[in-house]
PDB file of N, CA and C in Angstrom:
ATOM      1  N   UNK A   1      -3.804   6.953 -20.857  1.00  0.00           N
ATOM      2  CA  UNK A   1      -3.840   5.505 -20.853  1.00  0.00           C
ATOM      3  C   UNK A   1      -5.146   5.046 -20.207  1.00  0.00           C
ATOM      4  N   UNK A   2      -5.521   4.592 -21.119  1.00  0.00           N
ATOM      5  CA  UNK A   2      -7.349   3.647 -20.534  1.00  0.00           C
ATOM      6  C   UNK A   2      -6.957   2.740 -19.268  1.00  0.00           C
ATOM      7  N   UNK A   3      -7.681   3.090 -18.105  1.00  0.00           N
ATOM      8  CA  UNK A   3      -7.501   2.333 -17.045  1.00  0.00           C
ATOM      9  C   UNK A   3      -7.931   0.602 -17.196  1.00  0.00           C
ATOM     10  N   UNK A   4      -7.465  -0.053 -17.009  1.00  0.00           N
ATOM     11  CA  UNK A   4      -7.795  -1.463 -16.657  1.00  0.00           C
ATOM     12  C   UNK A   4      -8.995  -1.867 -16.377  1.00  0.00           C
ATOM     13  N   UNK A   5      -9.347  -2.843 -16.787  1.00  0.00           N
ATOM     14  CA  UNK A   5     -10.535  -3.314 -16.379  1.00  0.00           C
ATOM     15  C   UNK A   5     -10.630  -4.524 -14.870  1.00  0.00           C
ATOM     16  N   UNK A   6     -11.433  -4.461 -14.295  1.00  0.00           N
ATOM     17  CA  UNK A   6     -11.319  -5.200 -12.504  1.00  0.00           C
ATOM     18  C   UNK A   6     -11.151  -6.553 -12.986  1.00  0.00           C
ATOM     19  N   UNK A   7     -11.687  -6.642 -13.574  1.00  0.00           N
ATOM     20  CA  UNK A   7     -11.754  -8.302 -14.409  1.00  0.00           C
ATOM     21  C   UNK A   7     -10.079  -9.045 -14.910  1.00  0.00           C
ATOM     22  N   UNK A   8      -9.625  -7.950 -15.401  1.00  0.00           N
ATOM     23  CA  UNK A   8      -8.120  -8.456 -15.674  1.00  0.00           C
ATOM     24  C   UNK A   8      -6.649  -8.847 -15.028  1.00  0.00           C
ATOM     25  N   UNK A   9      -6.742  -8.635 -13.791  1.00  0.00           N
ATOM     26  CA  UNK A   9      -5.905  -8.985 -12.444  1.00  0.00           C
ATOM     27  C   UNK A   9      -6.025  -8.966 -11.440  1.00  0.00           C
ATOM     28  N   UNK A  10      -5.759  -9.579 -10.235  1.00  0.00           N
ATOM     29  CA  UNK A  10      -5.720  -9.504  -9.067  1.00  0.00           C
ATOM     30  C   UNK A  10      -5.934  -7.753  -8.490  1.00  0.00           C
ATOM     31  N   UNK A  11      -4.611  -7.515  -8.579  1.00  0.00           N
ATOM     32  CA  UNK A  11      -4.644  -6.178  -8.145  1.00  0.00           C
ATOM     33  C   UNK A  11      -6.150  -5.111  -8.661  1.00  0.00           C
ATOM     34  N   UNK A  12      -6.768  -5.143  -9.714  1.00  0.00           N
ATOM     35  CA  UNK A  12      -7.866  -4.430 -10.147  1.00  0.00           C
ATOM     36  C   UNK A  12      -9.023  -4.536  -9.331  1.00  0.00           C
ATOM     37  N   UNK A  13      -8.885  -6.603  -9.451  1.00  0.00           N
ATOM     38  CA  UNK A  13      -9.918  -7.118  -8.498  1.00  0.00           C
ATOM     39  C   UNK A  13     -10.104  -6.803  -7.253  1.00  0.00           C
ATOM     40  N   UNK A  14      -9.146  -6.500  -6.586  1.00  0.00           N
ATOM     41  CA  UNK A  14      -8.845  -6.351  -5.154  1.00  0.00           C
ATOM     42  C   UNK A  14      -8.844  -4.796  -4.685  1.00  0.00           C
ATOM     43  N   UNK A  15      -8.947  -4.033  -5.514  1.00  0.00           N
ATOM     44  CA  UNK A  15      -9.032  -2.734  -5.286  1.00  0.00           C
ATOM     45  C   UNK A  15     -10.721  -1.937  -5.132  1.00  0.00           C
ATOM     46  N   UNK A  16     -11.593  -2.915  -5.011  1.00  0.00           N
ATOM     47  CA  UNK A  16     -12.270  -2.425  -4.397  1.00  0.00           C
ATOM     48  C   UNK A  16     -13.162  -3.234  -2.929  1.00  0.00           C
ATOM     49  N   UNK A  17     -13.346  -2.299  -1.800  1.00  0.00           N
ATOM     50  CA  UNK A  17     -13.133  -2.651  -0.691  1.00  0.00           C
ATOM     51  C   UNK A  17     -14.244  -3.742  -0.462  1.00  0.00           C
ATOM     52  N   UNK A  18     -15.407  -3.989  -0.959  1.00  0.00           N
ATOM     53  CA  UNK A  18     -16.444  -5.052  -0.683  1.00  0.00           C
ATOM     54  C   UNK A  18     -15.456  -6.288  -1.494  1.00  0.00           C
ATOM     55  N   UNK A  19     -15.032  -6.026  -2.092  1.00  0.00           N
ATOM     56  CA  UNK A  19     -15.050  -7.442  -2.770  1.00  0.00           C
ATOM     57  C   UNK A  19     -13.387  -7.885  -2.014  1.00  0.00           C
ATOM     58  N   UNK A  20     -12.691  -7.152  -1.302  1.00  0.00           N
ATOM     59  CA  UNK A  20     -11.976  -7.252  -0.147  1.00  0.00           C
ATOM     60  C   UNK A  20     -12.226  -7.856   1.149  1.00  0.00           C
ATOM     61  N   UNK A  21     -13.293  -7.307   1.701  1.00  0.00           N
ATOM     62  CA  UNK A  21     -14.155  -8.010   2.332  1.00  0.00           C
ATOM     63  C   UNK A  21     -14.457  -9.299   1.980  1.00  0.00           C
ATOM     64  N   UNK A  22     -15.072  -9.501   0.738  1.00  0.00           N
ATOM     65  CA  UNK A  22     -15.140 -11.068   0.192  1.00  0.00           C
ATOM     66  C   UNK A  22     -14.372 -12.024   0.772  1.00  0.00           C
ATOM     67  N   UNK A  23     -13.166 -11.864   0.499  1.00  0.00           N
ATOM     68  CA  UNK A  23     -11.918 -12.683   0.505  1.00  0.00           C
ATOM     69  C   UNK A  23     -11.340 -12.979   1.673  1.00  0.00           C
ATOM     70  N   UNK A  24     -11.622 -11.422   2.694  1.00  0.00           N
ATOM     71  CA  UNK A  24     -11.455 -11.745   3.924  1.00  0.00           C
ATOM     72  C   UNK A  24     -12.417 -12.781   4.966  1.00  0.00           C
ATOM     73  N   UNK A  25     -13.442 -13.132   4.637  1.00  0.00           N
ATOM     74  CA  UNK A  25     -14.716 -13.945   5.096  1.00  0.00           C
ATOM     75  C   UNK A  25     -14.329 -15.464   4.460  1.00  0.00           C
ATOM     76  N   UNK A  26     -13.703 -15.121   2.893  1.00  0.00           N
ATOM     77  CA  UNK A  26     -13.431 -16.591   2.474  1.00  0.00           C
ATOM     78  C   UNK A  26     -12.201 -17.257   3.227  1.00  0.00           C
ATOM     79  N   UNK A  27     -11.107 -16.633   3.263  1.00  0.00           N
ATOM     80  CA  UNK A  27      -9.794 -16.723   4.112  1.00  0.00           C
ATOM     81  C   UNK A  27     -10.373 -17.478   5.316  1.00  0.00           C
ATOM     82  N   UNK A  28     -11.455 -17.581   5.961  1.00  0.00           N
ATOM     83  CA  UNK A  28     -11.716 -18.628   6.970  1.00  0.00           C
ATOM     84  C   UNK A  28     -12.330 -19.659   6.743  1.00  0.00           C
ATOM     85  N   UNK A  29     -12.832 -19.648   5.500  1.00  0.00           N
ATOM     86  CA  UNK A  29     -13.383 -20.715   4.930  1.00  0.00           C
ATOM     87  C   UNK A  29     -14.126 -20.635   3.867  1.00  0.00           C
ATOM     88  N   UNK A  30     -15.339 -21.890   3.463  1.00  0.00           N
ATOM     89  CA  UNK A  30     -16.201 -21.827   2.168  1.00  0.00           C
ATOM     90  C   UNK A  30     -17.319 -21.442   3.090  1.00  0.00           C
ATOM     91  N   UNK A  31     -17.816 -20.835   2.131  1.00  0.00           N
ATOM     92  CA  UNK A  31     -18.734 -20.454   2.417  1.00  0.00           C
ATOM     93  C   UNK A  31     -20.090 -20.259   1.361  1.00  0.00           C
ATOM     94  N   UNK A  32     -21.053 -20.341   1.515  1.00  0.00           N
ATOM     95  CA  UNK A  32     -22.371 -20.468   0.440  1.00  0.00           C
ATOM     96  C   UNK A  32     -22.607 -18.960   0.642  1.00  0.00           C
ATOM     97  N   UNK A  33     -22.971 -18.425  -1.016  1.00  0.00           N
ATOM     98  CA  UNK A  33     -23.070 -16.803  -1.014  1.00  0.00           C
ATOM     99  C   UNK A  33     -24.682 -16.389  -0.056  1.00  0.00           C
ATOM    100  N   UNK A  34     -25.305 -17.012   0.185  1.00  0.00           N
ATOM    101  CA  UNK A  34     -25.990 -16.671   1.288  1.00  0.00           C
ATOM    102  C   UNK A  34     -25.643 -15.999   2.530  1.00  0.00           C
ATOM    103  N   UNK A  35     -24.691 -17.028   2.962  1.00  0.00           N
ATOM    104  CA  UNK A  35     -23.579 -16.293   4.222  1.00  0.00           C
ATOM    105  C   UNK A  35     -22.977 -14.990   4.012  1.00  0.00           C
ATOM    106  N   UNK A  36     -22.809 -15.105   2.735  1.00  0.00           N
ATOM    107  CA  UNK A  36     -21.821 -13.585   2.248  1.00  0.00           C
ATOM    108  C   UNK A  36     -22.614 -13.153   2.505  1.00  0.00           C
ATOM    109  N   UNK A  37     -23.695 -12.924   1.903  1.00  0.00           N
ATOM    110  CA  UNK A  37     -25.011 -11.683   1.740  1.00  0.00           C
ATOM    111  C   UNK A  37     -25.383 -11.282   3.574  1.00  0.00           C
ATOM    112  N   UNK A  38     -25.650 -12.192   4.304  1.00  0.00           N
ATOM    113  CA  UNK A  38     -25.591 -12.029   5.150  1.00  0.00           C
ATOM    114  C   UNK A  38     -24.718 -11.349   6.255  1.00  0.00           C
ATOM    115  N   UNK A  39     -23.523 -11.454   6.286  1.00  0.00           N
ATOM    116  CA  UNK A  39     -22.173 -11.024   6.831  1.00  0.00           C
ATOM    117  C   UNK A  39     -21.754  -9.936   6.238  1.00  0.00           C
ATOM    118  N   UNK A  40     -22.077  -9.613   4.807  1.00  0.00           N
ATOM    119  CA  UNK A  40     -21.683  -7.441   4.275  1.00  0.00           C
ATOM    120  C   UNK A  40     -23.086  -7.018   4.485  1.00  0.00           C
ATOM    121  N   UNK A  41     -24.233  -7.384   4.581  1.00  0.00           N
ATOM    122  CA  UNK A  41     -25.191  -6.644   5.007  1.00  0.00           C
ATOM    123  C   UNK A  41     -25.518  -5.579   3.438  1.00  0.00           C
ATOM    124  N   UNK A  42     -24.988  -6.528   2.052  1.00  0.00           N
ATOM    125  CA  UNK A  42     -25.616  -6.169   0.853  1.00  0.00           C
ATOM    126  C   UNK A  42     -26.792  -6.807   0.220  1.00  0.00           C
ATOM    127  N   UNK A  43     -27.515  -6.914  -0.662  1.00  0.00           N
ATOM    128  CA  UNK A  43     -28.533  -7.622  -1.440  1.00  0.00           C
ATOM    129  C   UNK A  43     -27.896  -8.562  -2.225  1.00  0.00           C
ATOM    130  N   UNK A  44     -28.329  -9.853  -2.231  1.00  0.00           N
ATOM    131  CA  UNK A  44     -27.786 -10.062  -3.260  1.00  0.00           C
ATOM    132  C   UNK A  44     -27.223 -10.273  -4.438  1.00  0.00           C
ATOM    133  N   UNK A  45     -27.785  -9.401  -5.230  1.00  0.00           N
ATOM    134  CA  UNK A  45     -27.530  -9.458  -6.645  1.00  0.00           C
ATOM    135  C   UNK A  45     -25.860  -8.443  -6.670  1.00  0.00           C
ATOM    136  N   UNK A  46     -25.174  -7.808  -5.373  1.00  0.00           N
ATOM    137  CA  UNK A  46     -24.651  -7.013  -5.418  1.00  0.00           C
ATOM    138  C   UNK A  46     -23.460  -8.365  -4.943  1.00  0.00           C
ATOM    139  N   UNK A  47     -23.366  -8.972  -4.343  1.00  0.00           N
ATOM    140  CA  UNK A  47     -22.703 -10.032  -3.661  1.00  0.00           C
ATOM    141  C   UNK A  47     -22.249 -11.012  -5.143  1.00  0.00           C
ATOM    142  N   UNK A  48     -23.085 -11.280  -5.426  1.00  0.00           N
ATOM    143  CA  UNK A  48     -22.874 -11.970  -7.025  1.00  0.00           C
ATOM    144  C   UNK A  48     -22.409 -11.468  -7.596  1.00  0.00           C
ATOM    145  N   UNK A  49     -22.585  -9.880  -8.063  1.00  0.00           N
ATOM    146  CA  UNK A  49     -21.701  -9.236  -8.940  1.00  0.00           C
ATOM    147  C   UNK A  49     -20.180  -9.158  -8.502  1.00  0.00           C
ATOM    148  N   UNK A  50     -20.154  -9.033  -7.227  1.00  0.00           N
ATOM    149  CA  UNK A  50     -18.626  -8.695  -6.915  1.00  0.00           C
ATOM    150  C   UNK A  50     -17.948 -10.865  -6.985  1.00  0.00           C
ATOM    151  N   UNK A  51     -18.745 -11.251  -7.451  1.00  0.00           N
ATOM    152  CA  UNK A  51     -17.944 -12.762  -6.879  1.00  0.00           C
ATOM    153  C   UNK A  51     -17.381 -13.082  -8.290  1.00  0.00           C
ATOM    154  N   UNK A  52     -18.317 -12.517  -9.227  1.00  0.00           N
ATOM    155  CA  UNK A  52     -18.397 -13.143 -10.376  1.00  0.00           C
ATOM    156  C   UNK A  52     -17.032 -12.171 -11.147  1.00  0.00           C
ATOM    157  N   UNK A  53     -16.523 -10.886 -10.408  1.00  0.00           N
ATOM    158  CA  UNK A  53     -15.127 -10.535 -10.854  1.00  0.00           C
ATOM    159  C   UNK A  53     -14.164 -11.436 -10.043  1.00  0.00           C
ATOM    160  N   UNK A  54     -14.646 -11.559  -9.044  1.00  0.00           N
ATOM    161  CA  UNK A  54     -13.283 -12.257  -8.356  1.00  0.00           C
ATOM    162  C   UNK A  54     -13.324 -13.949  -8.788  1.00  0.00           C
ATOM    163  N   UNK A  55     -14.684 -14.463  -9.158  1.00  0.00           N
ATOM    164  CA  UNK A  55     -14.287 -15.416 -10.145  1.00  0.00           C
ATOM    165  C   UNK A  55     -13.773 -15.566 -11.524  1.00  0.00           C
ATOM    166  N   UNK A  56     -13.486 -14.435 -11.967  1.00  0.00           N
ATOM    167  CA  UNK A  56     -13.033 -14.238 -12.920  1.00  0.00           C
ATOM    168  C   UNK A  56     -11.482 -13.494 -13.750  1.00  0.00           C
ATOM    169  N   UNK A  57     -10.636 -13.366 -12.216  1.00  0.00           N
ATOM    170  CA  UNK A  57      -9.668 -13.264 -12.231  1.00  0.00           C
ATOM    171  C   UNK A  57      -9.227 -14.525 -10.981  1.00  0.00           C
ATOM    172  N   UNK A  58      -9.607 -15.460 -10.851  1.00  0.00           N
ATOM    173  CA  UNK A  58      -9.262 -16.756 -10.309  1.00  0.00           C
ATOM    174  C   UNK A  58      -8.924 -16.434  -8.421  1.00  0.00           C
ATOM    175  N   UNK A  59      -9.546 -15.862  -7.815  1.00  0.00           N
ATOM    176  CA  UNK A  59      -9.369 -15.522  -6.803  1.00  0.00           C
ATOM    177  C   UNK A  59     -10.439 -16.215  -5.682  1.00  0.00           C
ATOM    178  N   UNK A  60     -11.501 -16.455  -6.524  1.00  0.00           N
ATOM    179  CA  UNK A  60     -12.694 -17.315  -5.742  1.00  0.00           C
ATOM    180  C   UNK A  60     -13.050 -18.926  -6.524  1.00  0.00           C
ATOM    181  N   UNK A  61     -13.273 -19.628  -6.214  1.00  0.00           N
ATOM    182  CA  UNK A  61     -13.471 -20.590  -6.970  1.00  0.00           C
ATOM    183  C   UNK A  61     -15.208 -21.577  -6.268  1.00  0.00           C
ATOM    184  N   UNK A  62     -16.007 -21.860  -6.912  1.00  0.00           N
ATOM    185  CA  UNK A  62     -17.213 -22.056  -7.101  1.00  0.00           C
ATOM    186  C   UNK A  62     -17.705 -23.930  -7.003  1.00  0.00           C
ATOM    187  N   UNK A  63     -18.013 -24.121  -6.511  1.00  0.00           N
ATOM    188  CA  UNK A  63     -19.144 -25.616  -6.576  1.00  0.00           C
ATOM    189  C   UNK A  63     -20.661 -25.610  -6.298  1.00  0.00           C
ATOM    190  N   UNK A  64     -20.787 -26.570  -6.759  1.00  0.00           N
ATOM    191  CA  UNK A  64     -22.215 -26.640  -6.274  1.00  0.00           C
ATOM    192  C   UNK A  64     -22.360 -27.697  -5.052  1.00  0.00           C
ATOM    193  N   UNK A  65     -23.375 -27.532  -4.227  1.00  0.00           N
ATOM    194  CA  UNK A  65     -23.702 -28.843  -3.237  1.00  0.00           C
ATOM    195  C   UNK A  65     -25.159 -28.432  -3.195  1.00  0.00           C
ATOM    196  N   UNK A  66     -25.433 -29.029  -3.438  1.00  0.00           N
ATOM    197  CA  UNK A  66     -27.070 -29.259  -3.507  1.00  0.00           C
ATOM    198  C   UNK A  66     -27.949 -28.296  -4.487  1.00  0.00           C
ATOM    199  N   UNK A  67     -28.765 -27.543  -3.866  1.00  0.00           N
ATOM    200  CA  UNK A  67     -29.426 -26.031  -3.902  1.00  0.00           C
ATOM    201  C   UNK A  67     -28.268 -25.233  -3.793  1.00  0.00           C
ATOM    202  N   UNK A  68     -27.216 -25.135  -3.438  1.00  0.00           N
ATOM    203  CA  UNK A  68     -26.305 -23.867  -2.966  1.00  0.00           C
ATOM    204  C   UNK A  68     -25.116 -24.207  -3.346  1.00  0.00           C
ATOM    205  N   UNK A  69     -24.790 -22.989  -3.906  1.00  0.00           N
ATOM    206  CA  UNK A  69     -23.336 -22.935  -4.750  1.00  0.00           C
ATOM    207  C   UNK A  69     -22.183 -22.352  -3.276  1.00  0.00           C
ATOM    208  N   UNK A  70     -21.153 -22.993  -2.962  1.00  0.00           N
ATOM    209  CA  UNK A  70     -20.298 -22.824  -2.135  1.00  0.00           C
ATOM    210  C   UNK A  70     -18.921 -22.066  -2.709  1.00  0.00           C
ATOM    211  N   UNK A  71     -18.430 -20.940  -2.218  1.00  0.00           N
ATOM    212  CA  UNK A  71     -17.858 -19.877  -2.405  1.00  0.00           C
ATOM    213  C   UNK A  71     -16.173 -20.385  -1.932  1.00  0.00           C
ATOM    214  N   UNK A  72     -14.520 -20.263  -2.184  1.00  0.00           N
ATOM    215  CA  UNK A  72     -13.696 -20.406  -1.710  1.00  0.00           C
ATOM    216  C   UNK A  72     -12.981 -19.861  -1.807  1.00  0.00           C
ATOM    217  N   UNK A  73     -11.666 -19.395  -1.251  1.00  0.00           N
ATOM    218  CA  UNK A  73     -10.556 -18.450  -1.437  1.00  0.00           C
ATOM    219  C   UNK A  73      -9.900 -19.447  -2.531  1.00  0.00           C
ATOM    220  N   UNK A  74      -9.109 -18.642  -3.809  1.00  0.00           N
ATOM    221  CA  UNK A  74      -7.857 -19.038  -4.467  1.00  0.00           C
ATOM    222  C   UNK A  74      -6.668 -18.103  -3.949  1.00  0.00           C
ATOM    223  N   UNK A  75      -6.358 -18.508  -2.935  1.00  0.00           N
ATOM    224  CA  UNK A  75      -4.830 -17.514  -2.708  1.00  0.00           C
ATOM    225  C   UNK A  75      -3.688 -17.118  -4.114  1.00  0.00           C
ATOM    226  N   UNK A  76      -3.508 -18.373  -4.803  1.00  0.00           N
ATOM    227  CA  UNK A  76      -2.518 -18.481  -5.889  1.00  0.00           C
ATOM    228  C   UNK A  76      -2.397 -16.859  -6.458  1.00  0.00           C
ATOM    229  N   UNK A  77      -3.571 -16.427  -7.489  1.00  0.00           N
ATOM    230  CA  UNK A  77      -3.434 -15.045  -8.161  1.00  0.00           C
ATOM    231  C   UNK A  77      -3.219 -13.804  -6.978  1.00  0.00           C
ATOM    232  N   UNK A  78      -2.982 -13.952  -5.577  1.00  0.00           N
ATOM    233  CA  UNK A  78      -2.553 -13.076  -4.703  1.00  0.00           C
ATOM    234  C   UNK A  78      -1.035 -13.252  -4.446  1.00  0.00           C
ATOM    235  N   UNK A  79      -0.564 -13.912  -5.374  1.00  0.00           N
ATOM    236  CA  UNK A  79       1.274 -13.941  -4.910  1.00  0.00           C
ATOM    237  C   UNK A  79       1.973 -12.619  -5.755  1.00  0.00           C
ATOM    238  N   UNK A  80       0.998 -12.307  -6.620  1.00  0.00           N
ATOM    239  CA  UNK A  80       1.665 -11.605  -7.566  1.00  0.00           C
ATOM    240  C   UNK A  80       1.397  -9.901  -6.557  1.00  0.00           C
ATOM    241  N   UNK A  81       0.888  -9.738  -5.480  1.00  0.00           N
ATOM    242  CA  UNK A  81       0.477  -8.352  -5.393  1.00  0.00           C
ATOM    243  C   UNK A  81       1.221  -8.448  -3.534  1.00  0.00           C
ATOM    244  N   UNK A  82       1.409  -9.889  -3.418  1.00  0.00           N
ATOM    245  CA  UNK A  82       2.371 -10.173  -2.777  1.00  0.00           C
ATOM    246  C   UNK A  82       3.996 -10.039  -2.521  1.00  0.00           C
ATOM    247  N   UNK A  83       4.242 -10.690  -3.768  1.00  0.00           N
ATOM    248  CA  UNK A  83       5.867 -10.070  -4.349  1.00  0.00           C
ATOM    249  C   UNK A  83       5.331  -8.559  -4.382  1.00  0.00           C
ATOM    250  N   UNK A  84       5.092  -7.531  -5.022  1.00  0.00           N
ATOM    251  CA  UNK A  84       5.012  -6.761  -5.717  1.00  0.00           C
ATOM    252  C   UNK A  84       5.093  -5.356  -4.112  1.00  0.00           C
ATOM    253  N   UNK A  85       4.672  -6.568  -3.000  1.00  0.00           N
ATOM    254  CA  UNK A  85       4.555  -5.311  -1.611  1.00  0.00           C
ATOM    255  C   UNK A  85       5.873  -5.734  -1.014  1.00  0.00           C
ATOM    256  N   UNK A  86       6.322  -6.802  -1.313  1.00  0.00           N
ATOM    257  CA  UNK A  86       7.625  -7.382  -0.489  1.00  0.00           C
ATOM    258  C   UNK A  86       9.241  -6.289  -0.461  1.00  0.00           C
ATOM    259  N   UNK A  87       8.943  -5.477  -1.601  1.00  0.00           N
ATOM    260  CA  UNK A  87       9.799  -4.051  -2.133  1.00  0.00           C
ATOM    261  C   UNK A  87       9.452  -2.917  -1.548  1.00  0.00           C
ATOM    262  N   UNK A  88       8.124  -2.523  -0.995  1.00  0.00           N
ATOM    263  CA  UNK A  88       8.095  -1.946  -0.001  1.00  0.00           C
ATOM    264  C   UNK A  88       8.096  -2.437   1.738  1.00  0.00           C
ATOM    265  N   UNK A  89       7.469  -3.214   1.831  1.00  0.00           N
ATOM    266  CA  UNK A  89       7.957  -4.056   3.133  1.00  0.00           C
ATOM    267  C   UNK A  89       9.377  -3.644   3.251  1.00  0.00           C
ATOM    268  N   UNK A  90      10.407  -4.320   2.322  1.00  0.00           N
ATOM    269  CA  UNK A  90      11.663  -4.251   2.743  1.00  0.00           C
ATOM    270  C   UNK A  90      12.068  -2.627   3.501  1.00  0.00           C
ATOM    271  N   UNK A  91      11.852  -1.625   2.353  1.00  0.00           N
ATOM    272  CA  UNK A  91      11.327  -0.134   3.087  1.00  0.00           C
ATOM    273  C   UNK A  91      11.415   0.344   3.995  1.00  0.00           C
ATOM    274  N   UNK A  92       9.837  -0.480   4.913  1.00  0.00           N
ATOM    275  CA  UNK A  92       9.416  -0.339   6.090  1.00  0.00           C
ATOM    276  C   UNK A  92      10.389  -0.652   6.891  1.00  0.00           C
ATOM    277  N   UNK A  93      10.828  -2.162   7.084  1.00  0.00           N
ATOM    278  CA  UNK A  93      11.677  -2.749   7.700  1.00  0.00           C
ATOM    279  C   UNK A  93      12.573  -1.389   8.270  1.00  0.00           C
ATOM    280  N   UNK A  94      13.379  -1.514   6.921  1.00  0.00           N
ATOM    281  CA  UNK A  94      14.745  -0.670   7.113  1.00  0.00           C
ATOM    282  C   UNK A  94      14.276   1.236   7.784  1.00  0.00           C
ATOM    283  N   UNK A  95      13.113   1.448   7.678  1.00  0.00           N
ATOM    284  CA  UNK A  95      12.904   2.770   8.497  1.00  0.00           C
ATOM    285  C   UNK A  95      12.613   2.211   9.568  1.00  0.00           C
ATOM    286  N   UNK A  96      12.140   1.575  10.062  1.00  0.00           N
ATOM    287  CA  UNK A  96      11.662   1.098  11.352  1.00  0.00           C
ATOM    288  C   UNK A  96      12.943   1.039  12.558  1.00  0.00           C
ATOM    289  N   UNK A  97      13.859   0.084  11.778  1.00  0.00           N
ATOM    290  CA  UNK A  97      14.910   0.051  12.372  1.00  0.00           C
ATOM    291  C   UNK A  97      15.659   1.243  12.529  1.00  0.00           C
ATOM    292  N   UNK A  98      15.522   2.203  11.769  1.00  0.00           N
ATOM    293  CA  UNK A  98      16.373   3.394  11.958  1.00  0.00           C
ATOM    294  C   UNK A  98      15.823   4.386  13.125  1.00  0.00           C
ATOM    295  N   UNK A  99      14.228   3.787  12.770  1.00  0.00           N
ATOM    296  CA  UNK A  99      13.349   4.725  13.876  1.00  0.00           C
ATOM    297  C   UNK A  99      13.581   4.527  15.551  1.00  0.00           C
ATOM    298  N   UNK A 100      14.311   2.700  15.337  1.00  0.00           N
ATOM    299  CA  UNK A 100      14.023   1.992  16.964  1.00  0.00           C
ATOM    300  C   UNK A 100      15.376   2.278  17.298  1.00  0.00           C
ATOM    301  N   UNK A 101      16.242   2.750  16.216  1.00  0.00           N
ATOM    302  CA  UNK A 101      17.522   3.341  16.640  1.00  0.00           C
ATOM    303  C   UNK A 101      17.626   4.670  17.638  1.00  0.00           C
ATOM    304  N   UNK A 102      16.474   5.383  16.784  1.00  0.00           N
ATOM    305  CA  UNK A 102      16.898   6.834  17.386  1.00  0.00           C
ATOM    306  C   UNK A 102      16.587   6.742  18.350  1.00  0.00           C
ATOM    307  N   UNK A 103      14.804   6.112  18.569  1.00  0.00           N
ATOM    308  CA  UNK A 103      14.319   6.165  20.073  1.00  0.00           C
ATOM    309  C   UNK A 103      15.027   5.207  21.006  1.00  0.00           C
ATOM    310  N   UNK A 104      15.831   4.316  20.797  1.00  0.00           N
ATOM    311  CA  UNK A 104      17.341   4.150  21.574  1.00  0.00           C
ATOM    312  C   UNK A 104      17.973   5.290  22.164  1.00  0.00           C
ATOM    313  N   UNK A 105      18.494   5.734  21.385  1.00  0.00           N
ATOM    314  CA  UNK A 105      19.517   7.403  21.325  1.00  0.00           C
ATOM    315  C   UNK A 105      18.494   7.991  22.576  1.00  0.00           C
ATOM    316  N   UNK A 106      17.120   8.053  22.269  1.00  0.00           N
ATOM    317  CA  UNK A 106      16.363   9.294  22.634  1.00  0.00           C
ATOM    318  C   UNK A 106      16.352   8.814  24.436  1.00  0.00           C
ATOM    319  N   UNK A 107      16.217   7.283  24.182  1.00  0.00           N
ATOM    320  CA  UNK A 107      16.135   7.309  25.991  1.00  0.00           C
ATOM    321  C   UNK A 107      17.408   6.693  26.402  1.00  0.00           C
ATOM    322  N   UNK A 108      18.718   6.735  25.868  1.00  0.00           N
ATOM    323  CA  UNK A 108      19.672   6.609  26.357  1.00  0.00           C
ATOM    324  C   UNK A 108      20.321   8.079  27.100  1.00  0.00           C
ATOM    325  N   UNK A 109      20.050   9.114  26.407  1.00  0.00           N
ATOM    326  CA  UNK A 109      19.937  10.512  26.671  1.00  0.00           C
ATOM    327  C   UNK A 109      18.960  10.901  27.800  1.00  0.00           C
ATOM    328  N   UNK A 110      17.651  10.377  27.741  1.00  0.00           N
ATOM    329  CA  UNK A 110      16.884  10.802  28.788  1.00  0.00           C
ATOM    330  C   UNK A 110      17.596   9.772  29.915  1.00  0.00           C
ATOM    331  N   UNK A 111      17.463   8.394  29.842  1.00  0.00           N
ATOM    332  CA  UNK A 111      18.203   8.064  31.650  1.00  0.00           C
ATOM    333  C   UNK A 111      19.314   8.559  32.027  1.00  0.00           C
ATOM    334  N   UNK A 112      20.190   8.882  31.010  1.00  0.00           N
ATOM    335  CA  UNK A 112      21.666   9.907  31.202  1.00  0.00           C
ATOM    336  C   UNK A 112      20.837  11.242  32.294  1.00  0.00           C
ATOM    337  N   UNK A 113      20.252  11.855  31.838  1.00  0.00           N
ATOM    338  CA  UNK A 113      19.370  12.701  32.663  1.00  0.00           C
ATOM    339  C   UNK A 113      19.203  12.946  33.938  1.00  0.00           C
ATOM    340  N   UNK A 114      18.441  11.659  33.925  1.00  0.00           N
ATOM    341  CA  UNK A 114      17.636  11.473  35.404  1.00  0.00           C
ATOM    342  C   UNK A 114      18.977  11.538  36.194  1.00  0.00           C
ATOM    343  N   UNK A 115      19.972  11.811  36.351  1.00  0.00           N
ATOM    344  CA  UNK A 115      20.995  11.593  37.456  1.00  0.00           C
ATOM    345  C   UNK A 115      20.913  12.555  38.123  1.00  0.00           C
TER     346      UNK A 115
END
């Protein structure tokens, strides 16, 4: 099966770690791809390339103000990879609790001990 192209969903988009980074820098705000370039410490023609997938599976969204095009998070196309972890989350949860069980057990046994 021919792998996917990055361009066609969230999840593709998001699977590689600079353009992760992206999103994490946008998540605090807009920002003009200058700043980006500045803050991954890439060139920019490499900063553009990664924006222009994540603009293109709706994850960044684009204006202009003046001279400088301003960069923004679209959270929306991240619900889907959202649900999709909420099935393992649940998972976690439920080992966790089994885990905070035992280590219950484990030092209910050890202060039994100390006597």
């Amino acid at each position: 099966m021919a792998r996917a192209a990055t361009t066609t969903d969230a999840f593709n988009a998001v699977a590689e770690p600079r353009r992760r980074q992206i999103l994490d820098l946008l998540a605090r705000g807009e920002r003009p791809v200058n700043d980006l370039v500045e803050l991954l410490g890439l060139a920019q023609p490499q900063v553009s390339k990664h924006l222009r997938v994540l603009r293109e599976v709706d994850l960044v969204r684009v204006r202009d103000e003046g001279r400088q095009r301003m960069y923004r998070l679209n959270a929306g196309p991240l619900r889907s990879i959202h649900d999709w972890l909420q099935i393992y989350e649940q998972m976690w949860s439920e080992r966790f609790d089994l885990l905070d069980e035992v280590l219950d057990e484990l030092k209910e046994d050890d202060d039994g001990n100390d006597d």
